[in-house]
C-alpha atoms as a PDB file:
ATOM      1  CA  UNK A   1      56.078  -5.302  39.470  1.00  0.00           C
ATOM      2  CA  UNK A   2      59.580  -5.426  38.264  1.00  0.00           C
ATOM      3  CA  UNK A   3      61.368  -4.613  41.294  1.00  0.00           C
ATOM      4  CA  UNK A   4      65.247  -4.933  41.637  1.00  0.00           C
ATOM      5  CA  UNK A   5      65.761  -7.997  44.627  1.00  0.00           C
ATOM      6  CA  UNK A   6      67.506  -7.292  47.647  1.00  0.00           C
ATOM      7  CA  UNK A   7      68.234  -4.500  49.535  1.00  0.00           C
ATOM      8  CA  UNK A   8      70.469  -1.604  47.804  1.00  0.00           C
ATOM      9  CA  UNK A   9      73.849  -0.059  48.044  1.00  0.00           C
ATOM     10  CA  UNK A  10      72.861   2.676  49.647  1.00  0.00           C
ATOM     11  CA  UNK A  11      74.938   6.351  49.667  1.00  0.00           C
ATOM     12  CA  UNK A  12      76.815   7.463  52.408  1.00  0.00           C
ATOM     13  CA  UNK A  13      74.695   8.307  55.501  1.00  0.00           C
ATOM     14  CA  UNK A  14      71.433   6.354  54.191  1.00  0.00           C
ATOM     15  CA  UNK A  15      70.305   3.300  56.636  1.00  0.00           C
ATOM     16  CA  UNK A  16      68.621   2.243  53.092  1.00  0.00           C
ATOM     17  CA  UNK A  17      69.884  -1.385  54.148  1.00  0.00           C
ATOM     18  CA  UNK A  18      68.450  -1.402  56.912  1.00  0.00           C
ATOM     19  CA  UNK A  19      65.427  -3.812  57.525  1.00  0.00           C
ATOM     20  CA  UNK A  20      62.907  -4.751  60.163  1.00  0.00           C
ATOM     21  CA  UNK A  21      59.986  -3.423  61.478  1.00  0.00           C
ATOM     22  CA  UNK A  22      58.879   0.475  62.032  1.00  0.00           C
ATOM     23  CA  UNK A  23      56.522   1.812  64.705  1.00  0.00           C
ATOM     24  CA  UNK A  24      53.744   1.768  62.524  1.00  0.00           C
ATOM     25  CA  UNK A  25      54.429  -2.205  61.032  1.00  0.00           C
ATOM     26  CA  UNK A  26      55.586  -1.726  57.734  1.00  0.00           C
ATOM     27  CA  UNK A  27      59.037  -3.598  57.106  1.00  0.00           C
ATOM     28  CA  UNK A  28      61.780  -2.216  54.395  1.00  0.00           C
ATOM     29  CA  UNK A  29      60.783  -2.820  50.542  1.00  0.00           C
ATOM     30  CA  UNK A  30      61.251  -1.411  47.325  1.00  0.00           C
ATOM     31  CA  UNK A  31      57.463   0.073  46.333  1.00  0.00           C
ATOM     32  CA  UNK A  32      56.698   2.773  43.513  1.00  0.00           C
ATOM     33  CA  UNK A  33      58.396   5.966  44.039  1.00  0.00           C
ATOM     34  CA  UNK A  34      56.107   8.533  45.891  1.00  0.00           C
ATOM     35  CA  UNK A  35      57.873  11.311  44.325  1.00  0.00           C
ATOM     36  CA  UNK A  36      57.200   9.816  40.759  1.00  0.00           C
ATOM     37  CA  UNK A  37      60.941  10.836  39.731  1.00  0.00           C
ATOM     38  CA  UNK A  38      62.139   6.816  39.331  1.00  0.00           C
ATOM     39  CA  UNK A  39      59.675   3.666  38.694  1.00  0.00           C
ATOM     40  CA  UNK A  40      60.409   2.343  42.531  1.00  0.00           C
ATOM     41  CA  UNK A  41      61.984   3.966  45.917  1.00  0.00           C
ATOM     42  CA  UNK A  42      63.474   2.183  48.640  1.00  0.00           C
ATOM     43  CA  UNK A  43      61.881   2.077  51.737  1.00  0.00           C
ATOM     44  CA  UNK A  44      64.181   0.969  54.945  1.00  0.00           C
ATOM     45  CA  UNK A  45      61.590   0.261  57.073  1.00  0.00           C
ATOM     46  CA  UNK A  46      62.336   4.217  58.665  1.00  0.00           C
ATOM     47  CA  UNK A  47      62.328   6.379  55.856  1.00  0.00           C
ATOM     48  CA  UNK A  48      62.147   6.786  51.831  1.00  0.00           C
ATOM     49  CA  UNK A  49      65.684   6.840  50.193  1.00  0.00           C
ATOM     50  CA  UNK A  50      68.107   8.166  47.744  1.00  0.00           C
ATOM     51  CA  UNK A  51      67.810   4.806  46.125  1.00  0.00           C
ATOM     52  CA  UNK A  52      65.760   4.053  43.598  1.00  0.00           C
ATOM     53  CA  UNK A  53      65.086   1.939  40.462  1.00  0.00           C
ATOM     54  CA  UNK A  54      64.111   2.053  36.507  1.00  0.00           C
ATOM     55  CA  UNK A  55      63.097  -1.135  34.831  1.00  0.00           C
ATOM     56  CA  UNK A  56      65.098  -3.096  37.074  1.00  0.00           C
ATOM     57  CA  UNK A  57      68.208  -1.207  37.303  1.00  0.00           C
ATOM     58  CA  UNK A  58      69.476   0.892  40.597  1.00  0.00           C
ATOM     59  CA  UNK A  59      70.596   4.453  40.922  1.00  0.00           C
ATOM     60  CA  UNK A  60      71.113   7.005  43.331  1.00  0.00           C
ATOM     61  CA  UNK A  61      68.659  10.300  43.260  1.00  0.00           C
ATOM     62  CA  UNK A  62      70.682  12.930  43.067  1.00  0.00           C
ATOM     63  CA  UNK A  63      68.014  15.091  43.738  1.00  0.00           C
ATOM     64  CA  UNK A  64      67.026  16.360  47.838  1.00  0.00           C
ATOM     65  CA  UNK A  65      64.030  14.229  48.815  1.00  0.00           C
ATOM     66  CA  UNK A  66      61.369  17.634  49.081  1.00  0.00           C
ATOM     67  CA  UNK A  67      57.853  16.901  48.410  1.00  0.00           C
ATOM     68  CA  UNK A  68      56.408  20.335  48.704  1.00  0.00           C
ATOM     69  CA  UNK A  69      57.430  22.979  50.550  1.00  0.00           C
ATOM     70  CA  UNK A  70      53.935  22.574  52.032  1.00  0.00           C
ATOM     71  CA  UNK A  71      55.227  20.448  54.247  1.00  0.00           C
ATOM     72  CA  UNK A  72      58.116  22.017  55.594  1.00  0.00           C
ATOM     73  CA  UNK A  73      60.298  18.578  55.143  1.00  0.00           C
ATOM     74  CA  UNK A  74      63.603  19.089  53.576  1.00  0.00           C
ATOM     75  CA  UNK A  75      65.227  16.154  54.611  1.00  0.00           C
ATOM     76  CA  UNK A  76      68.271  14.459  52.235  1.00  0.00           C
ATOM     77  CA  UNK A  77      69.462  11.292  51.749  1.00  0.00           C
ATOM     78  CA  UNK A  78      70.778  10.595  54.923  1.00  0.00           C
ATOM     79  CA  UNK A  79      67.630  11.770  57.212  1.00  0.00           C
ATOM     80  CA  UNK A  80      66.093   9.314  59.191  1.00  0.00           C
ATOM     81  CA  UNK A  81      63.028  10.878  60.699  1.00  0.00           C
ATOM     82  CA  UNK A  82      59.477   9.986  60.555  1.00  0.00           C
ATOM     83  CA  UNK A  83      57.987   9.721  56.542  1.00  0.00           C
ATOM     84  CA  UNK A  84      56.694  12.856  55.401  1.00  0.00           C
ATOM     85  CA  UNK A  85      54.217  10.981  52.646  1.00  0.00           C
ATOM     86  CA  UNK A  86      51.921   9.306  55.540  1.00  0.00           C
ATOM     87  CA  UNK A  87      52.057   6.203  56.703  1.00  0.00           C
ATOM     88  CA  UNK A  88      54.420   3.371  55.384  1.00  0.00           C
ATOM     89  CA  UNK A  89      53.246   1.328  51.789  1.00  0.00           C
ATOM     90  CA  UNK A  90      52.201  -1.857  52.990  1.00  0.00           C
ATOM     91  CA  UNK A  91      54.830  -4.586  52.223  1.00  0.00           C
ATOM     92  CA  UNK A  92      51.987  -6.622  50.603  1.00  0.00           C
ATOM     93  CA  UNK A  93      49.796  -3.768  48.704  1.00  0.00           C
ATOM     94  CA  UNK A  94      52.660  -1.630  47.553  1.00  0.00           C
ATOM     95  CA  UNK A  95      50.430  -0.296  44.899  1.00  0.00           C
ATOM     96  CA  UNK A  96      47.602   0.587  47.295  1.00  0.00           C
ATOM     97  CA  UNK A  97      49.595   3.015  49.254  1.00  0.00           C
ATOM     98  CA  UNK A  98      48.445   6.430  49.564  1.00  0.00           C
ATOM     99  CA  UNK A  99      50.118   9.785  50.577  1.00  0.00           C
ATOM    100  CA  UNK A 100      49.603  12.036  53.046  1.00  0.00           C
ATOM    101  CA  UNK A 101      46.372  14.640  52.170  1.00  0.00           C
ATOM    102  CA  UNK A 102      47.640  17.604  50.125  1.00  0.00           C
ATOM    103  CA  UNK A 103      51.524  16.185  49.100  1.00  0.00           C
ATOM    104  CA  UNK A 104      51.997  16.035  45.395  1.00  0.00           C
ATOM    105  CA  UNK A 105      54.810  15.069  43.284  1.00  0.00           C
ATOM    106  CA  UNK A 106      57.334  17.430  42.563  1.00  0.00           C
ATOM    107  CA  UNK A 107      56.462  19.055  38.742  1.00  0.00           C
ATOM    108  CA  UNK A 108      58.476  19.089  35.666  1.00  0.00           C
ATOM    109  CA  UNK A 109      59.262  22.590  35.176  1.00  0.00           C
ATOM    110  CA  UNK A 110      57.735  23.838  32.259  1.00  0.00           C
ATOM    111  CA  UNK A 111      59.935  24.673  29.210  1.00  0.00           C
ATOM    112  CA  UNK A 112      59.704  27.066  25.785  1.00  0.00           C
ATOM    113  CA  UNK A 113      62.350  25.131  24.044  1.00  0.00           C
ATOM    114  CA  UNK A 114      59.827  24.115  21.269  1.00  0.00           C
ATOM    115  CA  UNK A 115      58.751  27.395  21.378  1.00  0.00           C
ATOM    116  CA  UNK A 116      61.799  29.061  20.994  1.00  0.00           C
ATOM    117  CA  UNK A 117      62.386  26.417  18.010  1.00  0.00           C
ATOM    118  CA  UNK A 118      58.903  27.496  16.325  1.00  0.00           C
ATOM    119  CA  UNK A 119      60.099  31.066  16.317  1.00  0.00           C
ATOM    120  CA  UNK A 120      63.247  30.336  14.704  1.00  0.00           C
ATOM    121  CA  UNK A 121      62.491  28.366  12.248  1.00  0.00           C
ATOM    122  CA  UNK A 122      59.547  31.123  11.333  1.00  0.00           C
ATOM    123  CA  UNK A 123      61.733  33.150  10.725  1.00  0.00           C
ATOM    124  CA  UNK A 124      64.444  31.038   9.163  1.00  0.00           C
ATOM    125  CA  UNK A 125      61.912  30.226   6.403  1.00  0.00           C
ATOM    126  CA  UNK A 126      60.856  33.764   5.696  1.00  0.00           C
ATOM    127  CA  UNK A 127      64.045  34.753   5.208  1.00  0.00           C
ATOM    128  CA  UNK A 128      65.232  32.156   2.927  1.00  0.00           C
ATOM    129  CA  UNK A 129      61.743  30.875   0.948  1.00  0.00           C
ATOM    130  CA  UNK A 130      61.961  33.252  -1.289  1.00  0.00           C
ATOM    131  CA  UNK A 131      65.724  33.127  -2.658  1.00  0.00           C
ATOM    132  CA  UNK A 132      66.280  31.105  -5.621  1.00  0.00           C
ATOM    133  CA  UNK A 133      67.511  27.560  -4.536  1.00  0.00           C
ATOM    134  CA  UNK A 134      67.203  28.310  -1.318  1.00  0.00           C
ATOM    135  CA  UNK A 135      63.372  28.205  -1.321  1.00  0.00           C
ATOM    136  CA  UNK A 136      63.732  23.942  -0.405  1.00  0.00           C
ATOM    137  CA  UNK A 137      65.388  24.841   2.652  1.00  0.00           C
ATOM    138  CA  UNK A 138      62.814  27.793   3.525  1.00  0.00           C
ATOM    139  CA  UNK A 139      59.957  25.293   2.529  1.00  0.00           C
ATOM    140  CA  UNK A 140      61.041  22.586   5.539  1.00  0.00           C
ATOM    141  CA  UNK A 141      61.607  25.551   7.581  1.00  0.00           C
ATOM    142  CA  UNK A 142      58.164  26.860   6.960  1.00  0.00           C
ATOM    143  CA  UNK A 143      56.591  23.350   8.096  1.00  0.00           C
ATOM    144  CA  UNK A 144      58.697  22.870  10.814  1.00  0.00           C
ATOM    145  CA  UNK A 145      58.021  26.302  12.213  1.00  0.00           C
ATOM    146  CA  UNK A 146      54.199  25.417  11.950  1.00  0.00           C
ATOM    147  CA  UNK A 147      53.786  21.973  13.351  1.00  0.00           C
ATOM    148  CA  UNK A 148      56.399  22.791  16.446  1.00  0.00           C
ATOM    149  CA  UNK A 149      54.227  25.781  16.889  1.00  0.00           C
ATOM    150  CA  UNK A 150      50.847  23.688  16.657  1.00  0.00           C
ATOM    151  CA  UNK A 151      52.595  21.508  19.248  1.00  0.00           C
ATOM    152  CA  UNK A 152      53.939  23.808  21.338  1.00  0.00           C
ATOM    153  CA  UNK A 153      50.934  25.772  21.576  1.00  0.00           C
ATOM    154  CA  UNK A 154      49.126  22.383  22.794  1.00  0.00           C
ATOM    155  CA  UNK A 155      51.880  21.758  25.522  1.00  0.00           C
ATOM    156  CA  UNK A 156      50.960  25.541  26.741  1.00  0.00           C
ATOM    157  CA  UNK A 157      47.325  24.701  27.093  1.00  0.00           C
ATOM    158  CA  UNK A 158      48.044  21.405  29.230  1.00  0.00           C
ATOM    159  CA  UNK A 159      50.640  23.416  31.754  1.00  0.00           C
ATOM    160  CA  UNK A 160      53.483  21.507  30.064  1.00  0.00           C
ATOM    161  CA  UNK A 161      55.622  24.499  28.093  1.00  0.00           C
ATOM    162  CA  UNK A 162      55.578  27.784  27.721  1.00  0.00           C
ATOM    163  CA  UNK A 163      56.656  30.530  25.520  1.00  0.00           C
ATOM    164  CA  UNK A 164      52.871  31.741  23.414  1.00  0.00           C
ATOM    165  CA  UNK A 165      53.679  34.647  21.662  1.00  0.00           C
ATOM    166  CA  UNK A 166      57.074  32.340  20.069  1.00  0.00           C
ATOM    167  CA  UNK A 167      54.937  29.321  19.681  1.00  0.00           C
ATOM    168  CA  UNK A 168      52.185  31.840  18.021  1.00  0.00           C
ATOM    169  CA  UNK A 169      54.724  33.314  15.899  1.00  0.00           C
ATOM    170  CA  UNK A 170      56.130  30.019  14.629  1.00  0.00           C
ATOM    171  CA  UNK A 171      52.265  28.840  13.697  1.00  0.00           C
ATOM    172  CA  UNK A 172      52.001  32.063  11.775  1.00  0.00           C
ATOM    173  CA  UNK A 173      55.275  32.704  10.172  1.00  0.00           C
ATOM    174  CA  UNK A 174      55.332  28.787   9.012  1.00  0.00           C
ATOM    175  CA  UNK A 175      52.821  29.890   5.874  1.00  0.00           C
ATOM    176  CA  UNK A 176      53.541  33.128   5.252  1.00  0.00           C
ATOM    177  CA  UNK A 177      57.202  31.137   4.590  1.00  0.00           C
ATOM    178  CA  UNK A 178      55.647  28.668   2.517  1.00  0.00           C
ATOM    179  CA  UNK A 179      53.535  31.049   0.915  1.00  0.00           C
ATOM    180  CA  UNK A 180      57.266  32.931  -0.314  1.00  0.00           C
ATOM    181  CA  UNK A 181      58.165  29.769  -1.631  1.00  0.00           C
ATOM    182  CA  UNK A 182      56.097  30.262  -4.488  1.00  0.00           C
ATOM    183  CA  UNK A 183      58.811  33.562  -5.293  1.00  0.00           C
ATOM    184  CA  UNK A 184      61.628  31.620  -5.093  1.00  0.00           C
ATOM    185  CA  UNK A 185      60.278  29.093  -7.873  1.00  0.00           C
ATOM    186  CA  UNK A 186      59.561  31.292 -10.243  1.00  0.00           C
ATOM    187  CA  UNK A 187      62.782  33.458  -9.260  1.00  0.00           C
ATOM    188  CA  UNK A 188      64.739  30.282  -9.601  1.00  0.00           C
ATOM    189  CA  UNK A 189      62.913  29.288 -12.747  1.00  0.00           C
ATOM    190  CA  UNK A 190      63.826  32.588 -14.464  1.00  0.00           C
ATOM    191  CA  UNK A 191      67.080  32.339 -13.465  1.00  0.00           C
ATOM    192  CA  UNK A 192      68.047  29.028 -14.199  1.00  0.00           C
ATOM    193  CA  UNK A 193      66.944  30.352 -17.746  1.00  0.00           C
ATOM    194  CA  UNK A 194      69.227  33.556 -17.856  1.00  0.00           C
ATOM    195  CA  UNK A 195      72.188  31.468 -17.313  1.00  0.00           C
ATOM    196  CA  UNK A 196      71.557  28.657 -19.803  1.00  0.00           C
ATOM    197  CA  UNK A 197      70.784  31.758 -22.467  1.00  0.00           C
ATOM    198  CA  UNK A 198      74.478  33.000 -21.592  1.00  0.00           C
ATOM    199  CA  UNK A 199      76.289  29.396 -21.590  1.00  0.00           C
ATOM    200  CA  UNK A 200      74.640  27.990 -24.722  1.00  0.00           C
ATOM    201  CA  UNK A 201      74.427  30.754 -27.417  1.00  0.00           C
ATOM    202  CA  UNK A 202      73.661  28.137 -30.131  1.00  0.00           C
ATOM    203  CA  UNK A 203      76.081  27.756 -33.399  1.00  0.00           C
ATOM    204  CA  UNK A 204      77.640  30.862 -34.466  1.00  0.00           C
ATOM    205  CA  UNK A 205      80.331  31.690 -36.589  1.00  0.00           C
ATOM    206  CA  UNK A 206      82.417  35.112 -35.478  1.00  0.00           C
ATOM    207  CA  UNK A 207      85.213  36.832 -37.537  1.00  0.00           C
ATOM    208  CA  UNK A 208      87.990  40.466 -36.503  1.00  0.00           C
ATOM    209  CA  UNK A 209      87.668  41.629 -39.940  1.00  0.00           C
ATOM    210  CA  UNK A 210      90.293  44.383 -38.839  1.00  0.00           C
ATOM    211  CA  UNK A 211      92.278  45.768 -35.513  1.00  0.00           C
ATOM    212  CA  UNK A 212      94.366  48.892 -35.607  1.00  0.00           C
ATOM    213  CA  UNK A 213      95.807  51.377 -33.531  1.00  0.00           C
ATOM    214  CA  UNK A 214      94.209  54.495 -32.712  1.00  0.00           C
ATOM    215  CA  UNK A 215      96.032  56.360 -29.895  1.00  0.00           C
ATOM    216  CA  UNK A 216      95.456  55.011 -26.494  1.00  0.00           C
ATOM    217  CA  UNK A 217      92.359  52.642 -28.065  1.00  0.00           C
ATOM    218  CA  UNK A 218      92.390  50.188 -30.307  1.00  0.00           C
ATOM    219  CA  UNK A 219      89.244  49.814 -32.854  1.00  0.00           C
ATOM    220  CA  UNK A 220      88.395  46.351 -33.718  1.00  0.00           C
ATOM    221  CA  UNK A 221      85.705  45.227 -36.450  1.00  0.00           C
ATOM    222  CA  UNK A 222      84.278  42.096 -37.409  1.00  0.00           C
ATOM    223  CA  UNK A 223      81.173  40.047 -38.313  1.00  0.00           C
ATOM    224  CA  UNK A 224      79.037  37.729 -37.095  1.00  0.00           C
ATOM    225  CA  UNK A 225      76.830  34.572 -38.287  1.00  0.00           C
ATOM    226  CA  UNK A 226      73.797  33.019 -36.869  1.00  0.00           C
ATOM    227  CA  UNK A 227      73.999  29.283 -37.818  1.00  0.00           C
ATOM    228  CA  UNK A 228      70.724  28.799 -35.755  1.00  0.00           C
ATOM    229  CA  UNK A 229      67.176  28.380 -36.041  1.00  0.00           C
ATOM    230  CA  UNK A 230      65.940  31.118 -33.949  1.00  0.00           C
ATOM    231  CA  UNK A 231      66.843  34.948 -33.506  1.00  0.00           C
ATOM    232  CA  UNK A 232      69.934  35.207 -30.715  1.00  0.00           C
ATOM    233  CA  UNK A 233      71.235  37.609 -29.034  1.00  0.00           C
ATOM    234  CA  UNK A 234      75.272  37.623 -28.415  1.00  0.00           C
ATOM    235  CA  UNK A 235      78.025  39.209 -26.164  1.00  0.00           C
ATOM    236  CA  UNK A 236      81.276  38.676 -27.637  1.00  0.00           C
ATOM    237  CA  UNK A 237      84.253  38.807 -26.021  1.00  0.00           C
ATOM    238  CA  UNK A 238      87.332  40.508 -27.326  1.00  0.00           C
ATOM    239  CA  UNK A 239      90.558  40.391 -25.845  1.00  0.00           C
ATOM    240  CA  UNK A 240      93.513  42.798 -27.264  1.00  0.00           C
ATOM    241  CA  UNK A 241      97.493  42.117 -27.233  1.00  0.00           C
ATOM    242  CA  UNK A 242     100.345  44.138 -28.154  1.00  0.00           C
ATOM    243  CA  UNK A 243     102.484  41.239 -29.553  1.00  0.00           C
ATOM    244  CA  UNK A 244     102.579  38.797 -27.205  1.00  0.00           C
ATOM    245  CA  UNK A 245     101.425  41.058 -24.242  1.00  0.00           C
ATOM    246  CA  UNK A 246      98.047  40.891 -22.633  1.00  0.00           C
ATOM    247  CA  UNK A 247      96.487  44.631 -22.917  1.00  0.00           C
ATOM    248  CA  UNK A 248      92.891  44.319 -22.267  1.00  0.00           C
ATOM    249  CA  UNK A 249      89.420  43.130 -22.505  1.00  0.00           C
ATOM    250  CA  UNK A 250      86.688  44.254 -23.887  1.00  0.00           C
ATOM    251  CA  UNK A 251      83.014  42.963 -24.659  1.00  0.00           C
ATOM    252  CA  UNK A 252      81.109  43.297 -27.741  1.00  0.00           C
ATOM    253  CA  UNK A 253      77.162  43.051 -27.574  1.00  0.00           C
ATOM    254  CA  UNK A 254      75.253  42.149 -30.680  1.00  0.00           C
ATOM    255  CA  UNK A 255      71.681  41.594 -30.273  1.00  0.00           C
ATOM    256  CA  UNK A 256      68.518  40.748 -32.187  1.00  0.00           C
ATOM    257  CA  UNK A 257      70.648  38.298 -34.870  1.00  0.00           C
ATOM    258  CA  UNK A 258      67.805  36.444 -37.105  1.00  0.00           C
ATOM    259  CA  UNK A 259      68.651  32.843 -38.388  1.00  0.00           C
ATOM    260  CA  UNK A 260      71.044  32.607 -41.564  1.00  0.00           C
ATOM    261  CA  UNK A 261      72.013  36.622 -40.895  1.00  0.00           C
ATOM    262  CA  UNK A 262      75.343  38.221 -40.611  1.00  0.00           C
ATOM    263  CA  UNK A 263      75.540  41.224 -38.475  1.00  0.00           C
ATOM    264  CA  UNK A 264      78.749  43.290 -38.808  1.00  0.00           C
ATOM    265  CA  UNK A 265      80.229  44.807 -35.267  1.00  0.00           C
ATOM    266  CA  UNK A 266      83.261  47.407 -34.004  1.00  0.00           C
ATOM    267  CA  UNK A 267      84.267  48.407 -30.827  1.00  0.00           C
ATOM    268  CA  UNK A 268      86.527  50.675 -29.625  1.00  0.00           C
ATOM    269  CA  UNK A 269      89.390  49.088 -26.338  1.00  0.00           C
ATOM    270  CA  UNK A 270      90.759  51.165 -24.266  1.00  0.00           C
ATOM    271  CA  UNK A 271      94.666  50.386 -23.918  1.00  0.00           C
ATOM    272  CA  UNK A 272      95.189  51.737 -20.228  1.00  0.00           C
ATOM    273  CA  UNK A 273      97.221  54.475 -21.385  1.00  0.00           C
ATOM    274  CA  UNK A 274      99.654  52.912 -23.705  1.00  0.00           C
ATOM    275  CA  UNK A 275      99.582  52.932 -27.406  1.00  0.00           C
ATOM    276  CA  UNK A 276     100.154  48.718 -28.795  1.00  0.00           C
ATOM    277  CA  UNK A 277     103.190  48.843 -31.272  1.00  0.00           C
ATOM    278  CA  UNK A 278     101.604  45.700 -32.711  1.00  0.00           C
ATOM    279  CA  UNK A 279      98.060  45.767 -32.183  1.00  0.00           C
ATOM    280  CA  UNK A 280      96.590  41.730 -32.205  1.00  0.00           C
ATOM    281  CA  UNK A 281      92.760  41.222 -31.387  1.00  0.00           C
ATOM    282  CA  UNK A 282      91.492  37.427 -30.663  1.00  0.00           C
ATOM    283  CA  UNK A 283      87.805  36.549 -30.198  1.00  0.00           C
ATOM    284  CA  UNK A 284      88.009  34.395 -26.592  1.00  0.00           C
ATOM    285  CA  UNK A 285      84.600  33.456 -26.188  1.00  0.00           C
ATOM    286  CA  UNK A 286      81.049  33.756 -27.605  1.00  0.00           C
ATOM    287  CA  UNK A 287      78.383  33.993 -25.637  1.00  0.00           C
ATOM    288  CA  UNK A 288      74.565  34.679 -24.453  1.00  0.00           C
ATOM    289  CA  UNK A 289      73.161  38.203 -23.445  1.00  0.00           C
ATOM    290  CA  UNK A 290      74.454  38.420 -19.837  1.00  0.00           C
ATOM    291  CA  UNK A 291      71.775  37.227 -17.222  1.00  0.00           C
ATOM    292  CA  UNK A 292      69.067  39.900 -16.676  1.00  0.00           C
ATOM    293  CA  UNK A 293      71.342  42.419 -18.647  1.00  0.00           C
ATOM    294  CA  UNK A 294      73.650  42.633 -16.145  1.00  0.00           C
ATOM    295  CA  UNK A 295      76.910  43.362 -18.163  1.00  0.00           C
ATOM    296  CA  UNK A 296      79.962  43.358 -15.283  1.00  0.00           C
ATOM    297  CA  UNK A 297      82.224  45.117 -18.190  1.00  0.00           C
ATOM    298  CA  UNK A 298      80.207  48.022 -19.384  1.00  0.00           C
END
């Protein structure tokens, strides 16, 4: 037994130095804890103390030294009455000591933190598995939900946790979650596609074969090439300047473009209310269809 040597420094008001000889014969010792909080309990001789040990090292329980409230004993630290556990461990059989009939150690309090955790993450995952990108983080969600729910659900059977219908919900959201993740793959897949159809638009060759005046509008024309290998689709975008002056922006869309062809194009800008003096049109970028035709300059 690894038991701290010599007697403690005992709290204020505990006779846990104390040695000798009590009514019953048993002298002061360290022996395992009767309480089962700490691996040993000191034992003046009188009483059980506040002081106890855990692999060698000594604290102070903090905690009042109640059994049960069976027995009606709710003495501290400091009391020095008769033991409530039964008679004294013998100095020389510590392990063979027995407590009184019907005294048990005090109970950890059964908790639904996993529970709780299980639920969460349930419903974490479900609300994220199916979002493209975000279906990794509902994925680990999904399994964590499901094997703290498993375990949970385990600890509620053996008296250790509680918390069912969270630990219940965490076993049963977990694969619905993963289940979604299958959405987000395919969303992600089909979006990870839109995009690289708008950034890369393949070789191209775009000309403003004419931009006038015409009011409050101006009325731009040009062409456009396909130097690729495979039909495209293009949105072209046209910005308009009155000399040097920024006026506006407009897109041009151009779709169904086979290889080698050139596809001629006009479009009509808007000049928020002002007529350009000296009407300029530049071509500042070529690009894809917009993702999922979602044009945010119609």
């Amino acid at each position: 037994m690894n038991d701290p040597s010599g007697p403690p420094t005992s709290p204020a008001g505990t006779p846990s130095g104390a040695s000798g000889t009590s009514p019953t014969g048993h002298g002061a010792g360290w022996f395992p804890d009767p309480l089962g909080r700490y691996d040993h309990r000191w034992y003046n001789g009188t009483t059980w103390t506040a002081d106890v040990s855990v692999d060698g090292q000594r604290y102070v329980d903090p905690m009042p030294l109640t059994p049960t409230p069976a027995t009606g004993w709710s003495g501290g630290a400091g009391w020095s009455g008769g033991s409530p556990y039964g008679s004294a461990p013998s100095p020389g059989a510590p392990h063979g000591w027995t407590p009184a009939p019907g005294w048990q150690p005090a109970p950890r309090r059964p908790t639904r933190t996993m529970a709780v955790l299980a639920m969460i993450f349930g419903i974490a995952g479900l609300a994220t598995s199916w979002m493209p990108f975000f279906f990794v983080f509902g994925g680990a969600a999904a399994i964590a939900a499901f094997v703290l729910g498993l375990v949970a659900r385990s600890r509620i059977r053996d008296g250790r946790a509680t918390g069912k219908g969270m630990a219940t919900s965490g076993v049963v959201l977990g694969p619905l979650a993963l289940a979604l993740c299958v959405v987000g793959v395919i969303l992600t897949g089909n979006l990870v596609r839109e995009v690289t159809r708008f950034a890369e638009p393949g070789p191209n060759d775009v000309e403003i074969t004419s931009c006038v005046a015409d009011g409050l509008a101006v009325r731009a024309a040009g062409t456009i090439t396909n130097l690729d290998d495979a039909e495209r689709d293009y949105t072209i975008e046209l910005e308009v300047f009155d000399g040097r002056e920024f006026v506006a922006r407009a897109d041009v869309i151009v779709d169904d473009v086979s290889p080698g062809d050139t596809v001629a194009w006009e479009r009509t800008v808007l000049t928020q209310g002002r007529t350009p003096a000296e009407p300029e049109c530049e071509i500042f970028a070529v690009n894809g269809p917009y993702p999922f035709g979602l044009d945010p300059n119609p």
